[in-house]
Protein backbone atom coordinates (compact mmCIF):
# COMPACT_ATOMS: atom_id res chain seq x y z
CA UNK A 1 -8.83 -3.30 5.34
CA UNK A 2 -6.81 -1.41 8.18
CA UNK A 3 -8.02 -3.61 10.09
CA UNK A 4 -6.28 -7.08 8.51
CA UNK A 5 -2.71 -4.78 7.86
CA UNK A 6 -2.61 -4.07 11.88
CA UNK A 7 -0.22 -7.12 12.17
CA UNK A 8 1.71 -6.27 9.53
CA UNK A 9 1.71 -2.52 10.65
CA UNK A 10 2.79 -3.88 14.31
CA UNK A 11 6.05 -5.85 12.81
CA UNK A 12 6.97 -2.73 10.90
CA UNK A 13 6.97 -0.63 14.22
CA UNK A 14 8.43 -3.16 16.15
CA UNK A 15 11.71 -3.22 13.79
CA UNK A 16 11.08 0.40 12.90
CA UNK A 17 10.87 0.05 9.08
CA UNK A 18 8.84 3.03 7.41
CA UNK A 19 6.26 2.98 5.49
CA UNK A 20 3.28 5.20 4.03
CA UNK A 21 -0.66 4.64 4.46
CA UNK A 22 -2.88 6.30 1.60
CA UNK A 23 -5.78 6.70 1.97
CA UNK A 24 -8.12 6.76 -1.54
CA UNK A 25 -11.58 5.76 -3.41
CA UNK A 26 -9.47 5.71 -6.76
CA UNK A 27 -6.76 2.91 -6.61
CA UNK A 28 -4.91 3.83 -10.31
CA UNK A 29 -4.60 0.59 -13.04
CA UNK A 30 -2.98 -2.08 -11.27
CA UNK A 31 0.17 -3.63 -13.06
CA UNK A 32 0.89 -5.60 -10.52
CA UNK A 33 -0.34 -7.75 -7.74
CA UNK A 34 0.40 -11.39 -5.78
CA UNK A 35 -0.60 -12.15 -2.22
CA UNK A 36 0.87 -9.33 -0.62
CA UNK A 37 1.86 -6.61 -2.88
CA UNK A 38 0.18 -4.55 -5.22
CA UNK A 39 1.68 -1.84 -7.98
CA UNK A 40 -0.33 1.00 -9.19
CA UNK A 41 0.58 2.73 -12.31
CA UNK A 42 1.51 6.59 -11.78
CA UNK A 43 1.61 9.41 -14.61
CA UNK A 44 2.81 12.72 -13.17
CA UNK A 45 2.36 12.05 -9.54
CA UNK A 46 -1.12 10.97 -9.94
CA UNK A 47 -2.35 7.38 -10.34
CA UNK A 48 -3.62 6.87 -13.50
């Protein structure tokens, strides 16, 4: 997967825009998602 976001990671350097990688085997219930987004539901600073 890092590999397919390295353009996207590029353009955000480029125009230095931050952003966070995370890193996990446990991706939460997803409430959201389209072709490039996705929302995780959190509960006390942990997905859920």
């Amino acid at each position: 997967m890092y590999e397919k976001l390295k353009p996207a990671i590029a353009l955000l350097d480029k125009y230095n825009k931050p952003y966070d990688i995370v890193y996990t085997n446990f991706v939460g219930e997803i409430v959201y998602e389209d072709d490039w987004q996705i929302a995780v539901r959190v509960e006390n600073g942990k997905m859920v």
